[in-house]
Protein backbone atom coordinates (compact mmCIF):
# COMPACT_ATOMS: atom_id res chain seq x y z
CA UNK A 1 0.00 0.00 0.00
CA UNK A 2 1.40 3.32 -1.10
CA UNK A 3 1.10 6.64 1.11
CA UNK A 4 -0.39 9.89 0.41
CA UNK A 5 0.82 12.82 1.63
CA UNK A 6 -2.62 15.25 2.63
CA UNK A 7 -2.90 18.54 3.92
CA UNK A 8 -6.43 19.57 4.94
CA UNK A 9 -7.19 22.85 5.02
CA UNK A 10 -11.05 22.50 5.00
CA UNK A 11 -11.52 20.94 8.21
CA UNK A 12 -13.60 18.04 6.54
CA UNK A 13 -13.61 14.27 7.00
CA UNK A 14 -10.25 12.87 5.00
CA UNK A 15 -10.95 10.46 1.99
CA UNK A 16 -11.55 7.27 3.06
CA UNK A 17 -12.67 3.70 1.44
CA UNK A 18 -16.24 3.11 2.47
CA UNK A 19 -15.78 -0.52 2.38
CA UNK A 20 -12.28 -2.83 3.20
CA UNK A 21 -12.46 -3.68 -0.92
CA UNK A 22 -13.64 -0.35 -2.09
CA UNK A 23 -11.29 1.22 -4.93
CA UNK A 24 -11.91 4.81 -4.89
CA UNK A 25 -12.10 7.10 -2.07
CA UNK A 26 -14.88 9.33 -0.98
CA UNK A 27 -14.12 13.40 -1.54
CA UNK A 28 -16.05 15.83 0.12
CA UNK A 29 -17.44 19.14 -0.33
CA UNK A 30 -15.12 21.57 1.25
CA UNK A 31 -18.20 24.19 1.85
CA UNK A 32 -19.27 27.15 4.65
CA UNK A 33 -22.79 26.83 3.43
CA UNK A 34 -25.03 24.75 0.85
CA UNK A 35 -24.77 25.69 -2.89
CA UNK A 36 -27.67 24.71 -5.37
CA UNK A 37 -25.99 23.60 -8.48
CA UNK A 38 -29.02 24.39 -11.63
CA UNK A 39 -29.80 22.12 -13.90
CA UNK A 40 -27.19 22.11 -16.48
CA UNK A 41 -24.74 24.29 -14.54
CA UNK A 42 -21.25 23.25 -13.67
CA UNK A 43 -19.31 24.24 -10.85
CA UNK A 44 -16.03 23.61 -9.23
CA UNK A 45 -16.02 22.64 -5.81
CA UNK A 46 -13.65 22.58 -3.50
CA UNK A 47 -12.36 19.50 -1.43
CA UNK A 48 -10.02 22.02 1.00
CA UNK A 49 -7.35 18.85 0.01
CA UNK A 50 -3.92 18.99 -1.50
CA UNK A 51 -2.02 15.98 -2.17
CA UNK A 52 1.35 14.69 -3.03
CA UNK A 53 1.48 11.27 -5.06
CA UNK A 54 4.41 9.23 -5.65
CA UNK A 55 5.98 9.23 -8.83
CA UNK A 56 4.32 6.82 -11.23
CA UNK A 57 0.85 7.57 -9.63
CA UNK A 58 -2.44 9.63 -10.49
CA UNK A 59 -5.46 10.08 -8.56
CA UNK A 60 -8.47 9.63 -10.79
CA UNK A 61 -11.68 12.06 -9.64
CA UNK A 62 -14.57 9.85 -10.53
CA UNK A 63 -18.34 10.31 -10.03
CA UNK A 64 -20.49 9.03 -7.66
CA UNK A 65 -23.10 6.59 -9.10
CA UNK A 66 -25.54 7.37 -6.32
CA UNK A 67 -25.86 11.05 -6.78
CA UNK A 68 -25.58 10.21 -10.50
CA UNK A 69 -28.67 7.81 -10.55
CA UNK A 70 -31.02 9.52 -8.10
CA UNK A 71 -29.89 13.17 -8.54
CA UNK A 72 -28.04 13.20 -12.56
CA UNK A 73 -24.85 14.57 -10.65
CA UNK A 74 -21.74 13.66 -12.30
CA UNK A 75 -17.74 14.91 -12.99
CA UNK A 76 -18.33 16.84 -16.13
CA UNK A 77 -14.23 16.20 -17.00
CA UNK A 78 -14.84 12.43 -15.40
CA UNK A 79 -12.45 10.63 -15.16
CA UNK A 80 -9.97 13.92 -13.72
CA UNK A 81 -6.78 13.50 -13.42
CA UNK A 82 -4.70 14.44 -11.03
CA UNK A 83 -0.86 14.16 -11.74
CA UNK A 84 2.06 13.55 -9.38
CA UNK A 85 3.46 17.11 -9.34
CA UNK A 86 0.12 19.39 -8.56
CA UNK A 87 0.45 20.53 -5.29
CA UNK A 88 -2.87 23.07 -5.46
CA UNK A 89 -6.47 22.39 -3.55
CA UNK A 90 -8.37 19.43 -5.45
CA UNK A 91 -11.72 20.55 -6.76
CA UNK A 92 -14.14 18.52 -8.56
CA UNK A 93 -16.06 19.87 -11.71
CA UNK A 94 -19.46 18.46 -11.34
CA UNK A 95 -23.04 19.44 -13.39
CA UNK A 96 -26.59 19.32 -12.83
CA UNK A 97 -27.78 17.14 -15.79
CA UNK A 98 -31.11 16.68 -14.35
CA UNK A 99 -34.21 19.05 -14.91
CA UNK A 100 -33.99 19.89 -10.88
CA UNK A 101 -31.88 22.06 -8.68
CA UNK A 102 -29.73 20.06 -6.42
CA UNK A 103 -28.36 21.22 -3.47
CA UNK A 104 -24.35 20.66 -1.97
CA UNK A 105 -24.23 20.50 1.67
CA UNK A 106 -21.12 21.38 3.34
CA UNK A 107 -19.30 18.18 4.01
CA UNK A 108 -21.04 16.09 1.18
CA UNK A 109 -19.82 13.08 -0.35
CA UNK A 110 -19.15 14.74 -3.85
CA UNK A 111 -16.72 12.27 -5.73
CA UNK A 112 -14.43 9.28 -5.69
CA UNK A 113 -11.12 9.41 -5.85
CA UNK A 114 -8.61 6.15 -7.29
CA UNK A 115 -5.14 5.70 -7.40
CA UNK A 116 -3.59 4.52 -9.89
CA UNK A 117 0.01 3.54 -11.28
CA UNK A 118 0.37 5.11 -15.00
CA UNK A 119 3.32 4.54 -17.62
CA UNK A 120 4.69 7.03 -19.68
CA UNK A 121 4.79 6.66 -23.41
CA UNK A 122 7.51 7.56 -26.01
CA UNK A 123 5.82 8.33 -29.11
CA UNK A 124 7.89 6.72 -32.46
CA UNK A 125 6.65 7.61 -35.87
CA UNK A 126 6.51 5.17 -38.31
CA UNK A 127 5.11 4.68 -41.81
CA UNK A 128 3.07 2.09 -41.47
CA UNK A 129 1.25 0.34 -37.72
CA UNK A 130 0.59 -3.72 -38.14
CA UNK A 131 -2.93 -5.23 -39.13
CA UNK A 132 -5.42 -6.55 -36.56
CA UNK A 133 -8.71 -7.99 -36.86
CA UNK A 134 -10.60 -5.21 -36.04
CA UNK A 135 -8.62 -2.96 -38.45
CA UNK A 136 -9.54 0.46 -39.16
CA UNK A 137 -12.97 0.52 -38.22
CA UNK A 138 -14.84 3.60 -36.98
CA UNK A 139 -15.96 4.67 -33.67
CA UNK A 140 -18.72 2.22 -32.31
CA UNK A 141 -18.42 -0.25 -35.27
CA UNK A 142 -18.85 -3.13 -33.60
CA UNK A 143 -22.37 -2.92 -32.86
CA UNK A 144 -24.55 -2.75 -29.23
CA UNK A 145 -24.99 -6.73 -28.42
């Protein structure tokens, strides 16, 4: 198990796993008062968290699926990423796609967070990349079932 460094400067409840095999972490709202996110609007909200991952590490912000079932609140840039070298507050973008206001109490579970190891990629340009089976079909092509 890896270690995170955390400062909290909101005062709220650290992530945690809900569950002993959960994979992401819950983030919460760093708020003084409730906000009502309208339908369709997007804001940033603050966690009051800054974190320092290990090299070789990112911290995916994911959403929620039970504000996104009952409530259509989600991570409008889902999933965020959050590289080894930010040091600044973590916010989370999340919108309002239902047709009803919704309202953020301070403290809320908002978000997941999960860790994850990453490589790094060298890019080489060639002429030419080898055939597969699925080939150069488009976006979707192989069907729903």
């Amino acid at each position: 198990m890896i270690k995170i460094k955390v400062v909290n400067t909101g005062g709220q409840k650290l992530p945690a796993y809900a569950t002993p095999l959960s994979a992401g972490m819950d983030l919460r709202a760093n708020l003084d008062t409730p906000i009502i996110l309208r339908p369709m609007e997007r804001r940033l909200i603050p966690t009051g968290l800054r974190i320092a991952l290990p090299s070789g590490y990112e911290a995916q912000v994911r959403p929620r699926s039970g504000l996104a079932l009952k409530h259509g609140i989600t991570v409008l840039n889902s999933p965020g990423t959050v590289d080894a070298d930010y040091r600044g507050e973590l916010g989370v973008l999340l919108v309002n796609l239902s047709t009803q206001d919704f309202a953020i109490a301070p403290g809320e579970r908002i978000a997941q967070m999960v860790i994850a190891r990453h490589e790094q990629a060298e890019i080489e340009v060639v002429e030419q990349l080898d055939s597969t089976e699925r080939g150069e079909g488009g976006y979707g092509h192989t069907g729903v079932k």
